[in-house]
N, C-alpha and C. Protein backbone atom coordinates (compact mmCIF):
# COMPACT_ATOMS: atom_id res chain seq x y z
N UNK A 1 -65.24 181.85 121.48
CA UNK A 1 -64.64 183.11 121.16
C UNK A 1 -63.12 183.03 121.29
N UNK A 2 -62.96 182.25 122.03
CA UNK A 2 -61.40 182.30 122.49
C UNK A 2 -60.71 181.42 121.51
N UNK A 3 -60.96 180.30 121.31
CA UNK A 3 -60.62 179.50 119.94
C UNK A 3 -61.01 180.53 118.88
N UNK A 4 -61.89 181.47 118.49
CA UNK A 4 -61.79 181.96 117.19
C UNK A 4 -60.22 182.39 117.17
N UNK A 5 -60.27 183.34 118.33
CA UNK A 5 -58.91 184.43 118.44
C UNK A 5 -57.46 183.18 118.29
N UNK A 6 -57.36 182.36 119.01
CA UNK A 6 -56.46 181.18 118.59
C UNK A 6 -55.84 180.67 117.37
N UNK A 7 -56.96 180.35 116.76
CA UNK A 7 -57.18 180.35 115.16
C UNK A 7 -56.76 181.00 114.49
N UNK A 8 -57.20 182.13 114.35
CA UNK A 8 -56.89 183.44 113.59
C UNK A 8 -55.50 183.50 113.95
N UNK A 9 -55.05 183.79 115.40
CA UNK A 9 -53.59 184.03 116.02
C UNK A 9 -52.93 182.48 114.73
N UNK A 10 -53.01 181.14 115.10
CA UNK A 10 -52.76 180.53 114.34
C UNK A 10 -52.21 180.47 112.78
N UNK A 11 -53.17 180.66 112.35
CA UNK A 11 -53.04 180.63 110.76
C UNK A 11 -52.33 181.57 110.51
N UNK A 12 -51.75 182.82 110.75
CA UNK A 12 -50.90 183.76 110.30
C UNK A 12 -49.66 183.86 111.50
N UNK A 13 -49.87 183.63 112.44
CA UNK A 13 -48.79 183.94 113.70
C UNK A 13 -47.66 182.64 113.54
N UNK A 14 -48.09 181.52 113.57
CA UNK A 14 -47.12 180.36 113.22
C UNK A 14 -46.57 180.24 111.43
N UNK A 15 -47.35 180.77 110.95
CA UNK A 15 -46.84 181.16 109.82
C UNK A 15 -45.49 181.77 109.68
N UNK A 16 -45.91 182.86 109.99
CA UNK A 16 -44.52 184.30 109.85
C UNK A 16 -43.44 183.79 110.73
N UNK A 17 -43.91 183.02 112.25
CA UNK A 17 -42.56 182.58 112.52
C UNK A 17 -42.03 181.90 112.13
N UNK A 18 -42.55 180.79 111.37
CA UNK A 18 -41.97 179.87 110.62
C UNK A 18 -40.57 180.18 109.29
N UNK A 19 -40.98 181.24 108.73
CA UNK A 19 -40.27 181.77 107.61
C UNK A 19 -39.18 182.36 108.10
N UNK A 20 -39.20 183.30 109.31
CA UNK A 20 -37.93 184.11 110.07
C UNK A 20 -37.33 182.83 110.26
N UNK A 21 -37.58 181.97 110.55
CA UNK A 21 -36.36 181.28 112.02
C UNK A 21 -35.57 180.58 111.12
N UNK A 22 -34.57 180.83 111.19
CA UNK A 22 -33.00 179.94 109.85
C UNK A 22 -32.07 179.77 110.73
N UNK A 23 -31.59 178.89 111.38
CA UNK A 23 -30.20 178.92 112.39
C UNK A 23 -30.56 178.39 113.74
N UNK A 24 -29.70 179.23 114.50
CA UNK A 24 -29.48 178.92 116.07
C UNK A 24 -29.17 180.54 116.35
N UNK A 25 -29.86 180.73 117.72
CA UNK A 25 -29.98 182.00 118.40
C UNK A 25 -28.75 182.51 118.87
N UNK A 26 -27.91 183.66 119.20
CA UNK A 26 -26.90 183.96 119.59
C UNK A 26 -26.80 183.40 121.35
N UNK A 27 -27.49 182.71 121.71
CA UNK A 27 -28.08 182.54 123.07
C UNK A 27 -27.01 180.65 123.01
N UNK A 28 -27.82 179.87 122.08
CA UNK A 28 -27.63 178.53 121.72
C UNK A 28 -26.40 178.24 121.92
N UNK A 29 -25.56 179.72 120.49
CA UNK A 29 -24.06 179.40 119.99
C UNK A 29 -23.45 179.57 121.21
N UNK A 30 -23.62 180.70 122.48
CA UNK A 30 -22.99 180.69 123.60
C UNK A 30 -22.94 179.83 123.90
N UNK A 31 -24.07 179.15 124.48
CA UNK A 31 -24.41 177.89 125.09
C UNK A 31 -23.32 176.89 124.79
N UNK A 32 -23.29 176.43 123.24
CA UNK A 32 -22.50 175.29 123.07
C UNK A 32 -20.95 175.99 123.11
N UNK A 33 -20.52 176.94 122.82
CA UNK A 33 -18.94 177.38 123.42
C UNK A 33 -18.88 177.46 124.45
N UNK A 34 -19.24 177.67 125.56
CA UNK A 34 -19.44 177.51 126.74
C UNK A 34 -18.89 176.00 127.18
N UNK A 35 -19.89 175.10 127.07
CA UNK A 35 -19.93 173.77 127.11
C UNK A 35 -18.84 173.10 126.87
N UNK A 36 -18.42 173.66 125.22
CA UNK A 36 -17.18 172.87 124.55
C UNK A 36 -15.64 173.89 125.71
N UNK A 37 -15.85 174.92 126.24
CA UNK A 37 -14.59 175.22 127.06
C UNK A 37 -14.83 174.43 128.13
N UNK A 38 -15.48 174.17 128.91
CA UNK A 38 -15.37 173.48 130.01
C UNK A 38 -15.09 172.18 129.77
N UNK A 39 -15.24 171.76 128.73
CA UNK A 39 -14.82 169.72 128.80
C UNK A 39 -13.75 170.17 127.83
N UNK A 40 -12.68 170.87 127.31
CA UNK A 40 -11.29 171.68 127.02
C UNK A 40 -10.57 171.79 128.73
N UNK A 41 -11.47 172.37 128.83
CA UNK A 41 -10.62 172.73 130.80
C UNK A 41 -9.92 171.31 131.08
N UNK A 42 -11.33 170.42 131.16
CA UNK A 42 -10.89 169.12 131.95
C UNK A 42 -9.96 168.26 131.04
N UNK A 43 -10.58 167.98 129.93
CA UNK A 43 -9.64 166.78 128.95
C UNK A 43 -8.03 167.15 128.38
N UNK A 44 -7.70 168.63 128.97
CA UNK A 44 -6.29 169.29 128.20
C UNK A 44 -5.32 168.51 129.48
N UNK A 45 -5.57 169.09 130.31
CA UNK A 45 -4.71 168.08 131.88
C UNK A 45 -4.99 166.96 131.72
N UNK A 46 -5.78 166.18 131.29
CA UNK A 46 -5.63 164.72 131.30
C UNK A 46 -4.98 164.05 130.79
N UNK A 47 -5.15 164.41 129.41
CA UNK A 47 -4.64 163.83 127.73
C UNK A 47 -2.82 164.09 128.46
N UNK A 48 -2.18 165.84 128.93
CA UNK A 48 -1.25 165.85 129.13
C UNK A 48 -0.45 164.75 130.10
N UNK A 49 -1.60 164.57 131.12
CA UNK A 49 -1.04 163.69 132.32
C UNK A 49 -0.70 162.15 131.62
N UNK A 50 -1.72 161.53 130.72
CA UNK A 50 -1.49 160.21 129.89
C UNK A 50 0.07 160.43 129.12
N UNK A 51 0.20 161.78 128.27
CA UNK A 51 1.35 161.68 127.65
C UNK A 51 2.63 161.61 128.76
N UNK A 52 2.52 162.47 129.42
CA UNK A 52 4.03 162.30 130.34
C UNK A 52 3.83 161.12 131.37
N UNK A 53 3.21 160.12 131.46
CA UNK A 53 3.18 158.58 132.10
C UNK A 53 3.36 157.64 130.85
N UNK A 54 3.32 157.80 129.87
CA UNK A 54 3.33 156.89 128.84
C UNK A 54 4.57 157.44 128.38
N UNK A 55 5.51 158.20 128.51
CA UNK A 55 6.70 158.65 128.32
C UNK A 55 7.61 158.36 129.14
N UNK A 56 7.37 158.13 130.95
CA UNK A 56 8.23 157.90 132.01
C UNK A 56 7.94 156.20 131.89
N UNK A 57 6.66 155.66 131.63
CA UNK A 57 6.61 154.08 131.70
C UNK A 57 7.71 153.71 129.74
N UNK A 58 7.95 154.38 129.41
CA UNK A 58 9.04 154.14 128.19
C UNK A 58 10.01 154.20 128.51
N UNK A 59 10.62 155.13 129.22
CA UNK A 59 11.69 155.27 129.42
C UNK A 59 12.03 153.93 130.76
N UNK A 60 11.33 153.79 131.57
CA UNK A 60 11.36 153.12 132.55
C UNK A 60 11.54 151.37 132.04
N UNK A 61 10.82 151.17 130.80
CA UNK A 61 11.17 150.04 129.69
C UNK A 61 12.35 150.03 129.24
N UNK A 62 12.71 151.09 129.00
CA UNK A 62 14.04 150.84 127.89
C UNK A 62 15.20 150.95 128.90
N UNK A 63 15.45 151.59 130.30
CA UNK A 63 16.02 150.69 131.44
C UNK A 63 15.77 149.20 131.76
N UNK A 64 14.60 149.02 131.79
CA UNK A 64 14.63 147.42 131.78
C UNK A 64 15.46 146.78 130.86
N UNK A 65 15.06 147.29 129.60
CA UNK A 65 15.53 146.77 127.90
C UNK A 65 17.32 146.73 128.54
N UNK A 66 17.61 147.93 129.15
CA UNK A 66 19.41 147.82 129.42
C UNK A 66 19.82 146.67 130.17
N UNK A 67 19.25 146.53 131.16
CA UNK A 67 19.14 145.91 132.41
C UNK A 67 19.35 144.31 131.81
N UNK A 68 18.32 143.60 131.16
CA UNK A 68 18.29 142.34 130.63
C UNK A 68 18.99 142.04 129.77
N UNK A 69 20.16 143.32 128.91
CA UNK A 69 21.29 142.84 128.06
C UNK A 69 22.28 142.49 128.88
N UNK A 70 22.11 143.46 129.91
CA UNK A 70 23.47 143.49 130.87
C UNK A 70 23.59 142.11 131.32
N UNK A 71 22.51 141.86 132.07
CA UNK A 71 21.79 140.30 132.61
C UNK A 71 22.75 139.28 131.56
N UNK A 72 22.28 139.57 130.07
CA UNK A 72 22.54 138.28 128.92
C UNK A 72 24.43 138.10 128.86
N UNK A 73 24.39 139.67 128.85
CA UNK A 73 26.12 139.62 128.74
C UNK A 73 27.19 139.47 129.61
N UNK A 74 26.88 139.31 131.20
CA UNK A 74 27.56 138.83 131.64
C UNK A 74 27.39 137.26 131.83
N UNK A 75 26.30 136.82 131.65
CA UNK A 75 26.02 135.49 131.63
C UNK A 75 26.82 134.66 130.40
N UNK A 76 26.58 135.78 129.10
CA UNK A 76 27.31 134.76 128.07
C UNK A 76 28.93 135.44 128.15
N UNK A 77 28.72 136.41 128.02
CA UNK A 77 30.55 136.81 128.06
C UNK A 77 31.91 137.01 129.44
N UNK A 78 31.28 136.13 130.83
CA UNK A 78 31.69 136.77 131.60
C UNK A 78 30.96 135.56 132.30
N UNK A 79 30.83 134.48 132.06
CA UNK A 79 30.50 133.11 132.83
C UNK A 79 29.45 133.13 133.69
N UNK A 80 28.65 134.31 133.75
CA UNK A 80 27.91 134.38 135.18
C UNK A 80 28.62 135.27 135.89
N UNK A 81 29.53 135.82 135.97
CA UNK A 81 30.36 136.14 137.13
C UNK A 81 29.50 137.64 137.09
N UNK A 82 28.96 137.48 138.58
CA UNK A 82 28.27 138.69 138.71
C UNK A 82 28.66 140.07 139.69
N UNK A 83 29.71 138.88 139.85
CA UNK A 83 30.46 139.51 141.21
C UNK A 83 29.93 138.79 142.78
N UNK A 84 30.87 138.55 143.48
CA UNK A 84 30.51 138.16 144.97
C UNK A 84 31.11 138.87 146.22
N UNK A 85 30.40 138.59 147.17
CA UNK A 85 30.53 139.43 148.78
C UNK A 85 30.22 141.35 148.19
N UNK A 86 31.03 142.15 148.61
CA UNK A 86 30.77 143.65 148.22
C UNK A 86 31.14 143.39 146.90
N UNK A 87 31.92 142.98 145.64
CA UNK A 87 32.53 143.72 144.48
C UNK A 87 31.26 144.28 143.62
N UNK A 88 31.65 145.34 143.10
CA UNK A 88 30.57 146.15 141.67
C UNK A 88 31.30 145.96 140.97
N UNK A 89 30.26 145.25 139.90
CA UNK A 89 30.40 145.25 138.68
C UNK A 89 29.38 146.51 137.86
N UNK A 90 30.44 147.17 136.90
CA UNK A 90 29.69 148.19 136.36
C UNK A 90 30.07 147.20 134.65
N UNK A 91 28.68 147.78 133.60
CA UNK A 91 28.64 147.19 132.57
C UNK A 91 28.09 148.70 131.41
N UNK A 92 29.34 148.70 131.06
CA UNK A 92 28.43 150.40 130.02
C UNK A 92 27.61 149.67 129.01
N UNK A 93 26.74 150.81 128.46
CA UNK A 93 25.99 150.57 127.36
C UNK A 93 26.83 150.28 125.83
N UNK A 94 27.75 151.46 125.95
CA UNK A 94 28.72 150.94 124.28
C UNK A 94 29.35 149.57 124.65
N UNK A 95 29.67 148.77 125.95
CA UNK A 95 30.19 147.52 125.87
C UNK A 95 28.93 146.43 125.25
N UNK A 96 27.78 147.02 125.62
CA UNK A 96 26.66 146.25 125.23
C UNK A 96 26.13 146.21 124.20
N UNK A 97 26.36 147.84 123.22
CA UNK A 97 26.19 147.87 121.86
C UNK A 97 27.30 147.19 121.11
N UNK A 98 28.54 147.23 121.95
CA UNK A 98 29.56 146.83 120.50
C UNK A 98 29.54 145.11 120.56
N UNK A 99 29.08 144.20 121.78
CA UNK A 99 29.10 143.16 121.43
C UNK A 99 27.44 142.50 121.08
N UNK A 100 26.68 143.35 120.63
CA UNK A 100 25.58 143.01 120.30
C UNK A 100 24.45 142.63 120.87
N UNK A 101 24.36 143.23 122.34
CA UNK A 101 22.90 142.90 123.11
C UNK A 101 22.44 143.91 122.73
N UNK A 102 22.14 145.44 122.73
CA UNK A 102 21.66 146.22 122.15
C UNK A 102 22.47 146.65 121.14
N UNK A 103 20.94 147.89 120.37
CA UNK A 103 21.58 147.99 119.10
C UNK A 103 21.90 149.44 119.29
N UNK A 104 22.85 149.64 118.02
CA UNK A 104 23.50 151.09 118.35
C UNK A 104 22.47 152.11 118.30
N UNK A 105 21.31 151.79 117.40
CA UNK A 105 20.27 153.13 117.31
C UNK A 105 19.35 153.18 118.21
N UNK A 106 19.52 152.60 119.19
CA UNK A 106 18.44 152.61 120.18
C UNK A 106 18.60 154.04 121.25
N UNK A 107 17.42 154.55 121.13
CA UNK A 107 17.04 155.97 121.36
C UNK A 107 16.11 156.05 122.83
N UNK A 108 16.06 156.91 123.54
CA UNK A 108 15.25 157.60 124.62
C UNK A 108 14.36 157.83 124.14
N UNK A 109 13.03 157.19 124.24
CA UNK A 109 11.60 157.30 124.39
C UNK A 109 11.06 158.86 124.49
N UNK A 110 11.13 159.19 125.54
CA UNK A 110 10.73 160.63 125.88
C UNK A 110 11.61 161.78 125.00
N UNK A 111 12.48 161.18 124.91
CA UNK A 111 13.42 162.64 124.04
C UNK A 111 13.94 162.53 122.79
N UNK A 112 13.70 161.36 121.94
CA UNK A 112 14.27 160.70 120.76
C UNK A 112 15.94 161.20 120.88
N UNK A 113 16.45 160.95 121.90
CA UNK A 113 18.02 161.14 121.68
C UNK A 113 18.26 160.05 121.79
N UNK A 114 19.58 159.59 121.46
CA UNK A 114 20.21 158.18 121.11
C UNK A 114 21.00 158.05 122.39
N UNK A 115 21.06 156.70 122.78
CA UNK A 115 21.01 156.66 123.81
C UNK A 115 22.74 156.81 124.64
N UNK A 116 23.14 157.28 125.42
CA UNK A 116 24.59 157.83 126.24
C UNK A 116 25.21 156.41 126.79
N UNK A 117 26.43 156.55 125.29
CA UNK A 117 27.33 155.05 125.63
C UNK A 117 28.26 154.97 126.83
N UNK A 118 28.26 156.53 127.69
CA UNK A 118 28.83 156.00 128.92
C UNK A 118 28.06 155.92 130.13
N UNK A 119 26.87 155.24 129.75
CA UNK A 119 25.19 154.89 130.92
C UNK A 119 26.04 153.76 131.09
N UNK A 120 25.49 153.09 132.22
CA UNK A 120 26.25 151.76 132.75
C UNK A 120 24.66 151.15 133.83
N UNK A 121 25.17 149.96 133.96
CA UNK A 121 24.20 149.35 134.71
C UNK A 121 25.40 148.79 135.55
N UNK A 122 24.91 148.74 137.45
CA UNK A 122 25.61 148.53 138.14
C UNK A 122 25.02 147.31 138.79
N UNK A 123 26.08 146.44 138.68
CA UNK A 123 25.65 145.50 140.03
C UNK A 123 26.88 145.16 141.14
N UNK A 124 26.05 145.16 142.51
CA UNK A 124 26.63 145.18 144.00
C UNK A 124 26.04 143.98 144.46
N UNK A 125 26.99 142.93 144.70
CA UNK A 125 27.13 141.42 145.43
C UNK A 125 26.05 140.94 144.67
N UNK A 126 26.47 140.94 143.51
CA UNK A 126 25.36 140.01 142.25
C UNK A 126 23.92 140.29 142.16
N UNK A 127 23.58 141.41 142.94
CA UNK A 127 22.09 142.02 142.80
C UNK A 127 22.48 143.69 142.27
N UNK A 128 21.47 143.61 141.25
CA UNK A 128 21.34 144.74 140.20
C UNK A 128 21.22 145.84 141.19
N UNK A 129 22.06 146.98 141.13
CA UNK A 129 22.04 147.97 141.68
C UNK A 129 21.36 149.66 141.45
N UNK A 130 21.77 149.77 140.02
CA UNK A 130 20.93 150.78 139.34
C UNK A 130 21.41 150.85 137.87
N UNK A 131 20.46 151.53 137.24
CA UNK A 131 20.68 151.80 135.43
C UNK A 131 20.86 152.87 135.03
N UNK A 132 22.00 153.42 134.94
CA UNK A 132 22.08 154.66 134.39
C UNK A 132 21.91 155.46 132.77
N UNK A 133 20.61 155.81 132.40
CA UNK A 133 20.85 156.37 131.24
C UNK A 133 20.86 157.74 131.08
N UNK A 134 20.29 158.52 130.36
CA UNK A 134 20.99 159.86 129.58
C UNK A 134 20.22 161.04 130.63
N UNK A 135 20.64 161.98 131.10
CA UNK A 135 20.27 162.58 131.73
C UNK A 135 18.99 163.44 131.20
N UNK A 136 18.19 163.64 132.20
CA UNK A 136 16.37 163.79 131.76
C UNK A 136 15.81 162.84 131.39
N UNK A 137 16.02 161.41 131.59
CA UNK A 137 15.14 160.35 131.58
C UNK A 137 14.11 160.50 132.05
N UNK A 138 12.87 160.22 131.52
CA UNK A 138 11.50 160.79 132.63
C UNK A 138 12.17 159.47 133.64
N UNK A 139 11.01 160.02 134.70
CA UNK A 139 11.15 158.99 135.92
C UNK A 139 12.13 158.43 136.57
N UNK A 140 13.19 158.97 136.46
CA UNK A 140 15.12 158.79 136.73
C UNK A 140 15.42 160.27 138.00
N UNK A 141 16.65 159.85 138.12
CA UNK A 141 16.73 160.94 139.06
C UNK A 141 17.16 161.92 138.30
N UNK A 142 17.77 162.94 138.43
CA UNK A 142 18.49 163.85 137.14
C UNK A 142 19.61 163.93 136.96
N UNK A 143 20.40 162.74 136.88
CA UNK A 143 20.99 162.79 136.28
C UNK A 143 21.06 161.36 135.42
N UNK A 144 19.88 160.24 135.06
CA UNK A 144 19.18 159.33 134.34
C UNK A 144 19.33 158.40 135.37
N UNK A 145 19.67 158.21 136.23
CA UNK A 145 19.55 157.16 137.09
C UNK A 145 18.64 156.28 137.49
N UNK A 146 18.38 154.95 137.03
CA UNK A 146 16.97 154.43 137.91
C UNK A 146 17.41 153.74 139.07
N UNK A 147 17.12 153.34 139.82
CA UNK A 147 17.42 152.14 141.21
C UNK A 147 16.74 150.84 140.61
N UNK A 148 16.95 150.10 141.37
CA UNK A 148 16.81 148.65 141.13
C UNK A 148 15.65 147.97 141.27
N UNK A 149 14.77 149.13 142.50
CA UNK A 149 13.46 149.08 142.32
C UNK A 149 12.14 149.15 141.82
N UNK A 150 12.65 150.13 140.85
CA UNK A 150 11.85 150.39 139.67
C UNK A 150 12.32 150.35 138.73
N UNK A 151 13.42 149.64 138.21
CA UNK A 151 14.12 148.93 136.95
C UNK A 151 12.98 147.45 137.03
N UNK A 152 13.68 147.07 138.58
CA UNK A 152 12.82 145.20 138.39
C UNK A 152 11.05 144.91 138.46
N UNK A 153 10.75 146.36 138.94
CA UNK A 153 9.14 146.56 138.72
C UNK A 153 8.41 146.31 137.89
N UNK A 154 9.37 146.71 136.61
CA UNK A 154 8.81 146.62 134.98
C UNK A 154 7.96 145.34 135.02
N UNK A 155 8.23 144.63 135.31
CA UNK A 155 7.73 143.19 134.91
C UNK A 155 6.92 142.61 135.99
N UNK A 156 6.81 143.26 136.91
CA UNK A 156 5.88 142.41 138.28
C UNK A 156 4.81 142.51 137.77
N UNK A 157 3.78 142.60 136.90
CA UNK A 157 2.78 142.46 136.81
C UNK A 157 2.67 141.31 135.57
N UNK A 158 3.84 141.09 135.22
CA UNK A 158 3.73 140.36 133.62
C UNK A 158 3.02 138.73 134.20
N UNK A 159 2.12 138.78 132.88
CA UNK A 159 1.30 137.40 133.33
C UNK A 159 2.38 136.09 133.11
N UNK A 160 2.41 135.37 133.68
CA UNK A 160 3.15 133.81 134.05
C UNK A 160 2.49 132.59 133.78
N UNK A 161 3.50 131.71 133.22
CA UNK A 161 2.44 130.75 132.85
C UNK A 161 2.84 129.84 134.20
N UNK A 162 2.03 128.88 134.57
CA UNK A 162 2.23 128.22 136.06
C UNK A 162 3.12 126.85 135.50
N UNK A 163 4.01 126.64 136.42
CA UNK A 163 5.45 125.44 136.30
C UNK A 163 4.19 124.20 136.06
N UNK A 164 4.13 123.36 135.18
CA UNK A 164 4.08 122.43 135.22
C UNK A 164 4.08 121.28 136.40
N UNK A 165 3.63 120.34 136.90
CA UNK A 165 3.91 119.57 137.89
C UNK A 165 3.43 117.58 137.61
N UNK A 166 4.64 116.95 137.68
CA UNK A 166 4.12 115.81 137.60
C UNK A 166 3.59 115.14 138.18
């Protein structure tokens, strides 16, 4: 008896629902907006946090980038002389653009401004002292300053090939 009623329920009851149902329930569509704001919540701070570290590790490069002309140009134009006991040697950037270690269009990473020809890189008793570029450098002090510590950082991780030995 109970299977008749089944049956019967069957053949016409799965029917008719079959024909109504076209879509997703107003229940579902919540559901998935819901869902899609909460992984919005989390991935908007992240994505932001990647852009402004991939903007301060640029800028923090293109101090290096100053740093290793300065390095080339007193070595080739200036014998080595790096200075000894206390003297500073300061080295601007337009001395470095006009004799050709950098180039004149070379721009700030984080801010596409071109870069401030009176930035200087300092060195005190022949060790690099600090790099001054354009003020709002990410990762600089404010007024573009880096120290010597995180100018020469750039590269501590760079892979090395091992000296040879006979």
């Amino acid at each position: 008896m109970l299977s008749a009623k089944l049956k019967a329920f069957g053949n016409k009851g799965f029917k008719a629902m079959g024909k109504d149902e076209k879509g997703f329930t107003l229940i579902e569509l919540l559901a998935v907006i819901v869902i899609l704001g909460i992984i919005a919540v989390i991935a908007i701070p992240l994505i932001g946090n990647i852009i402004n570290n991939s903007k301060t590790n640029a800028d923090l490069n293109t101090a290096n980038q100053v740093y290793n002309a300065a390095r080339m140009y007193v070595i080739g134009q200036e014998n080595g002389d790096f200075g000894s006991g206390t003297t500073t040697k300061t080295i601007t950037i337009k001395v470095l653009m006009d004799n050709g270690y950098l180039e004149k269009t070379l721009t700030l990473p984080s801010t596409k401004a071109a870069l401030d020809p009176t930035g200087v890189v300092t060195f005190t008793s022949g060790e690099l002292t600090s790099v001054k570029l354009n003020a709002g450098a990410k990762g600089a002090s404010s007024d573009g300053t880096y120290d010597a510590a995180k100018v020469l950082s750039v590269n501590k991780d760079a892979v090395t090939t091992p000296a040879k030995t006979s």
